[in-house]
C-alpha atoms as a PDB file:
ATOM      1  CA  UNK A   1       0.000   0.000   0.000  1.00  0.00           C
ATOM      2  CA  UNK A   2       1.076   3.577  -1.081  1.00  0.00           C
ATOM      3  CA  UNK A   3       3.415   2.846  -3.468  1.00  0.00           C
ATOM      4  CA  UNK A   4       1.949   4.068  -5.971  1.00  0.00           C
ATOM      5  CA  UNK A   5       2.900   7.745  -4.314  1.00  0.00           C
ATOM      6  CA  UNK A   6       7.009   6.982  -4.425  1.00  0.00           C
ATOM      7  CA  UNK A   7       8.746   8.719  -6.970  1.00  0.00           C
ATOM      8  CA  UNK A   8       9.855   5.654  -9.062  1.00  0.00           C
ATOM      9  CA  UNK A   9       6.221   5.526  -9.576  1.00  0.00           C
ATOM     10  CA  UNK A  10       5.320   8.382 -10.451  1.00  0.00           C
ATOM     11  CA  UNK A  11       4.382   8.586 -14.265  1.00  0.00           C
ATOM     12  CA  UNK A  12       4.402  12.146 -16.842  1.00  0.00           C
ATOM     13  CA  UNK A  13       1.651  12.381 -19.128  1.00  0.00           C
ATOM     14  CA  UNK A  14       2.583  14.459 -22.240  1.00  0.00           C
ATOM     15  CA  UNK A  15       0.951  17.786 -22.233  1.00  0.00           C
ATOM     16  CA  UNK A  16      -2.381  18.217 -24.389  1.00  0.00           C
ATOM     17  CA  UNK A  17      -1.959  20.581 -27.579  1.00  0.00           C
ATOM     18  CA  UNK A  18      -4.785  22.740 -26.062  1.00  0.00           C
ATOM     19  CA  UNK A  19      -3.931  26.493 -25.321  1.00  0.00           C
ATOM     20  CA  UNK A  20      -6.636  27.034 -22.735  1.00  0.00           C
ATOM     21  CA  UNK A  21      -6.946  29.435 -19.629  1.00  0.00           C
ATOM     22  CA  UNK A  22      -9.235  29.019 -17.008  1.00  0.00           C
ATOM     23  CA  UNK A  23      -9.866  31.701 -14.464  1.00  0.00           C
ATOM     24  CA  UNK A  24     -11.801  30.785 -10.737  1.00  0.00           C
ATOM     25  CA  UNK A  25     -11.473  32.679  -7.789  1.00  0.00           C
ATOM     26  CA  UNK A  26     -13.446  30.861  -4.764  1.00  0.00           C
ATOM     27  CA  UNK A  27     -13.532  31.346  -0.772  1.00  0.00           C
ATOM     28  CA  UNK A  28     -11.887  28.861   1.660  1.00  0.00           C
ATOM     29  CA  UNK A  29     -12.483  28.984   5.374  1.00  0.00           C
ATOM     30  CA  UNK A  30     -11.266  26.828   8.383  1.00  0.00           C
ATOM     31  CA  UNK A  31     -13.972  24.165   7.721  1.00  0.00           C
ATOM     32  CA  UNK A  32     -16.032  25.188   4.600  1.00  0.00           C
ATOM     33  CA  UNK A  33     -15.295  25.831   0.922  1.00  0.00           C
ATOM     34  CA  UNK A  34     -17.091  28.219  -0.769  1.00  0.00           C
ATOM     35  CA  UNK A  35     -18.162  28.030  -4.428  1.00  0.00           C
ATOM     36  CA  UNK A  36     -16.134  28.257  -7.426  1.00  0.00           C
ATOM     37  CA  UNK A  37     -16.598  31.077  -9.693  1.00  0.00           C
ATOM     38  CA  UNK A  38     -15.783  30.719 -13.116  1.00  0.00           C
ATOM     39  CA  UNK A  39     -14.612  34.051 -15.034  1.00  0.00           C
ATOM     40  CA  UNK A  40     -13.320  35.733 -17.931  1.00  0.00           C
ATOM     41  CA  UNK A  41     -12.287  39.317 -17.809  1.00  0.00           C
ATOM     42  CA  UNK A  42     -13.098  41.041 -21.478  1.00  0.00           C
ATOM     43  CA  UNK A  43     -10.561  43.751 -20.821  1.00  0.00           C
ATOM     44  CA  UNK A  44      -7.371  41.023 -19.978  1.00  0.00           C
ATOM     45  CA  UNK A  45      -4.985  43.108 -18.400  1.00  0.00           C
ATOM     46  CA  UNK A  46      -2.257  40.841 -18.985  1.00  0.00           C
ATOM     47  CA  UNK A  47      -1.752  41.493 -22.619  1.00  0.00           C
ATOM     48  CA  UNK A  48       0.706  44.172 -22.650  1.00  0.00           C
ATOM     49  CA  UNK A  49       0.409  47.302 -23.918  1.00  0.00           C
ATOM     50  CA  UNK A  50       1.787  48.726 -27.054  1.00  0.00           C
ATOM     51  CA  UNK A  51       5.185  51.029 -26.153  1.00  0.00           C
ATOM     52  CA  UNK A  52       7.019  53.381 -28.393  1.00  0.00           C
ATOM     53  CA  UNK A  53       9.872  54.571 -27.188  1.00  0.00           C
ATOM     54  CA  UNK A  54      10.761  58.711 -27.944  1.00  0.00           C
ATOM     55  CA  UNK A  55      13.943  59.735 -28.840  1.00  0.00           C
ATOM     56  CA  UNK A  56      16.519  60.712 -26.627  1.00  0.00           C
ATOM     57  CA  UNK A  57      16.801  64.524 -25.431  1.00  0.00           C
ATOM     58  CA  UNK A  58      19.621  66.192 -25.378  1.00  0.00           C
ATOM     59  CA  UNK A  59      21.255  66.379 -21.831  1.00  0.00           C
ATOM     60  CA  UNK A  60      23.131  70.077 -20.452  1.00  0.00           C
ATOM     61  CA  UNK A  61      26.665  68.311 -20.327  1.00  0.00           C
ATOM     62  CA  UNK A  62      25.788  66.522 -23.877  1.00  0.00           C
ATOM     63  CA  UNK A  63      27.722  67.544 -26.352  1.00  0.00           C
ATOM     64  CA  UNK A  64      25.990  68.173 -30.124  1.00  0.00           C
ATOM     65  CA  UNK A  65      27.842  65.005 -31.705  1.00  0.00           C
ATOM     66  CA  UNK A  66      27.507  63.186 -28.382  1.00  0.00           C
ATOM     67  CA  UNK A  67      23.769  63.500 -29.097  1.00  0.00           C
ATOM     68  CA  UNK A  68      23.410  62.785 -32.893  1.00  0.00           C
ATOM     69  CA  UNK A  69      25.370  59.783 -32.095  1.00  0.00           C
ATOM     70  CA  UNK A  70      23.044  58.440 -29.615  1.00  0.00           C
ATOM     71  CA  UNK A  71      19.630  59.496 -31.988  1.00  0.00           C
ATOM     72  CA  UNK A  72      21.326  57.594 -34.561  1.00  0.00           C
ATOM     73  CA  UNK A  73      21.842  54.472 -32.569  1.00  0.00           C
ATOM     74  CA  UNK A  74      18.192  54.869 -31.447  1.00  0.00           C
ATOM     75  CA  UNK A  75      17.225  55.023 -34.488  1.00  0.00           C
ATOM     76  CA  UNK A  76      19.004  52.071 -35.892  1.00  0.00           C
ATOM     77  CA  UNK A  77      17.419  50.285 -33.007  1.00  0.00           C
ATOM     78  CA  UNK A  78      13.858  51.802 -33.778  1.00  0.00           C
ATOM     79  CA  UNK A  79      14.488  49.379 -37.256  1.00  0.00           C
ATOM     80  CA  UNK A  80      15.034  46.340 -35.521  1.00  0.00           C
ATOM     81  CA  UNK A  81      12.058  43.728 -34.927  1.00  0.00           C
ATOM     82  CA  UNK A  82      10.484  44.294 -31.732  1.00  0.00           C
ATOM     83  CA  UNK A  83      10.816  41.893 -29.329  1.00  0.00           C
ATOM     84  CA  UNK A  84       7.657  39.835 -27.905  1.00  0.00           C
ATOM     85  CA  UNK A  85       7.036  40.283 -24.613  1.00  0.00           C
ATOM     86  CA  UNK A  86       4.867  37.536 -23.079  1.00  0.00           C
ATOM     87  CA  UNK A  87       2.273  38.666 -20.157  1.00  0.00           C
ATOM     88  CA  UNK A  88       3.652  37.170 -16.819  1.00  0.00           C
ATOM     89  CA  UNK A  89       0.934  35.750 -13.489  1.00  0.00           C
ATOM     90  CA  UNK A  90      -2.545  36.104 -13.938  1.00  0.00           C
ATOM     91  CA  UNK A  91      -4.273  39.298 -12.964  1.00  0.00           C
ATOM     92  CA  UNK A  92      -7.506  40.624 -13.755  1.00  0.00           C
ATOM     93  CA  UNK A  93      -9.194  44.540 -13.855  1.00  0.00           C
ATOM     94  CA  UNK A  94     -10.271  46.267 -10.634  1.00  0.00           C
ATOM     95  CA  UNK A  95     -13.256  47.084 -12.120  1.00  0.00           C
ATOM     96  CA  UNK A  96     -14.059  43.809 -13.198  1.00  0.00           C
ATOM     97  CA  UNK A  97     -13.213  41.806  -9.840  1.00  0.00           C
ATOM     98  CA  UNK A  98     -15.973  44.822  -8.183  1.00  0.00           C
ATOM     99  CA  UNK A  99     -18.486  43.767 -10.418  1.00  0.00           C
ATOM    100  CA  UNK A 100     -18.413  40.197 -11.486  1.00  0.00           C
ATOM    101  CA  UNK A 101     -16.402  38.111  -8.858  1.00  0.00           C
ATOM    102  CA  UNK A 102     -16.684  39.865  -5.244  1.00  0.00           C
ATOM    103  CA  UNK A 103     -20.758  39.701  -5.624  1.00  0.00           C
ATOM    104  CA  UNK A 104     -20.631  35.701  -5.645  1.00  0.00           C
ATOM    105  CA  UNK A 105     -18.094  36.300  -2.287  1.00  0.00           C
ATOM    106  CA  UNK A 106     -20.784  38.578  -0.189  1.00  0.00           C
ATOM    107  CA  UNK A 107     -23.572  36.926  -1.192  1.00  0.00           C
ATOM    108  CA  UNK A 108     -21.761  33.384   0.453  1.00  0.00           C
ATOM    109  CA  UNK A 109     -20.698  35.163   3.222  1.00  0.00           C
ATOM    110  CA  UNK A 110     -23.852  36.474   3.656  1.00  0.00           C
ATOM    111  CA  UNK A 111     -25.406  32.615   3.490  1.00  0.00           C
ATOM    112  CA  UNK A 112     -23.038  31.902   5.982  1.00  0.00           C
ATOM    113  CA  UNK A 113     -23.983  34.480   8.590  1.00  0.00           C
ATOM    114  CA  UNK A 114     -27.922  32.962   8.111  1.00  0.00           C
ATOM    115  CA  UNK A 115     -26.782  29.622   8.016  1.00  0.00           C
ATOM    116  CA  UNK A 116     -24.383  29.703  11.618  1.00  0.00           C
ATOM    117  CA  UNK A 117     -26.309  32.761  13.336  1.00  0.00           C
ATOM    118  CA  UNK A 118     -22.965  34.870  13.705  1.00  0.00           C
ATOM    119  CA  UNK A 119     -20.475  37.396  11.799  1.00  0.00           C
ATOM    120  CA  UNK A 120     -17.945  36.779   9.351  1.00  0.00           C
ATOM    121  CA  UNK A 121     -15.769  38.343   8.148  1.00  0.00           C
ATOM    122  CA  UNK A 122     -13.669  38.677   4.067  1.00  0.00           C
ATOM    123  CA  UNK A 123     -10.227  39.076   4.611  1.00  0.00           C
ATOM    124  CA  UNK A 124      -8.470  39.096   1.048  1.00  0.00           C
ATOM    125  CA  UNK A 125      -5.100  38.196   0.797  1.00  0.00           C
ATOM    126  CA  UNK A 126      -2.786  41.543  -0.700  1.00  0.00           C
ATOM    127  CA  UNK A 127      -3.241  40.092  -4.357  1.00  0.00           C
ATOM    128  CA  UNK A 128      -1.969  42.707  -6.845  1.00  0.00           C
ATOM    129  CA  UNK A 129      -4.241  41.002  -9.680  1.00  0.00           C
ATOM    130  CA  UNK A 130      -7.401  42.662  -7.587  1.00  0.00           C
ATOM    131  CA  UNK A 131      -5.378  46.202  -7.740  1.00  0.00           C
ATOM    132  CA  UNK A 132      -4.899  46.943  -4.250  1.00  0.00           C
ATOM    133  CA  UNK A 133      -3.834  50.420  -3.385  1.00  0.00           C
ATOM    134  CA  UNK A 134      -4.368  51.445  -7.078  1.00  0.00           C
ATOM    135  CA  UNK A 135      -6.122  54.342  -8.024  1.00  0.00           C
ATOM    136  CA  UNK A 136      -5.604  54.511 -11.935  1.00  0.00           C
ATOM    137  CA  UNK A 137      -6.364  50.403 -12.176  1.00  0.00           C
ATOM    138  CA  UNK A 138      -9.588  50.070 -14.643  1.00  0.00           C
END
């Protein structure tokens, strides 16, 4: 018995050619599990944003061939191919986690309170994909 768990035992299975993403957030307590919500932000903050970079400005101490040197290497680099930058963790819109995944939360918590006949209380971890202290996050 259990030896199916040792790590001579343990057996890879080849990864599917499926590209799929699946976002849930859900609620976990000492002894209860709340439900699973299922989501898919429209806006998907992870894709990054399109960045052109400006020239660079001519400095005090910069002389005028110091300069024309460095907007010509800029430029040369402006040429190049841009690099792709791939979107790192998962994250999702501030406005979006107010309006479509934090309802499902209150309204179990709020089940919970009728259901035990006592307070309780949402305590979020400090995730940065819900935008805590942001004020610009959409």
């Amino acid at each position: 018995p259990g030896v199916s768990q040792h790590p001579q035992n343990l057996q890879e299975t080849g990864s599917l050619p499926l590209n799929v993403t699946v976002h849930v957030a859900s609620g976990v307590s000492y002894d209860h599990k709340g439900p699973l919500v299922f989501y898919n932000d429209p806006a998907c903050p992870t894709v990054p944003k399109s960045y052109r970079p400006r020239a660079p400005r001519r400095s005090s101490i910069e002389s005028e061939e110091q300069h024309a040197e460095n907007v010509r290497i800029f430029r040369e680099a402006a040429d190049r191919p841009e690099v792709e930058s791939k979107p790192k963790g998962n994250s999702m819109g501030q406005r979006f986690y107010l309006e479509e995944v934090l309802p499902h939360h209150i309204k179990h918590l709020k089940w919970l309170e009728g259901k035990y006949n006592r307070k309780f209380f949402f305590v979020e971890k400090n995730d940065p994909s819900h935008g805590t202290r942001s004020m610009n996050n959409p």
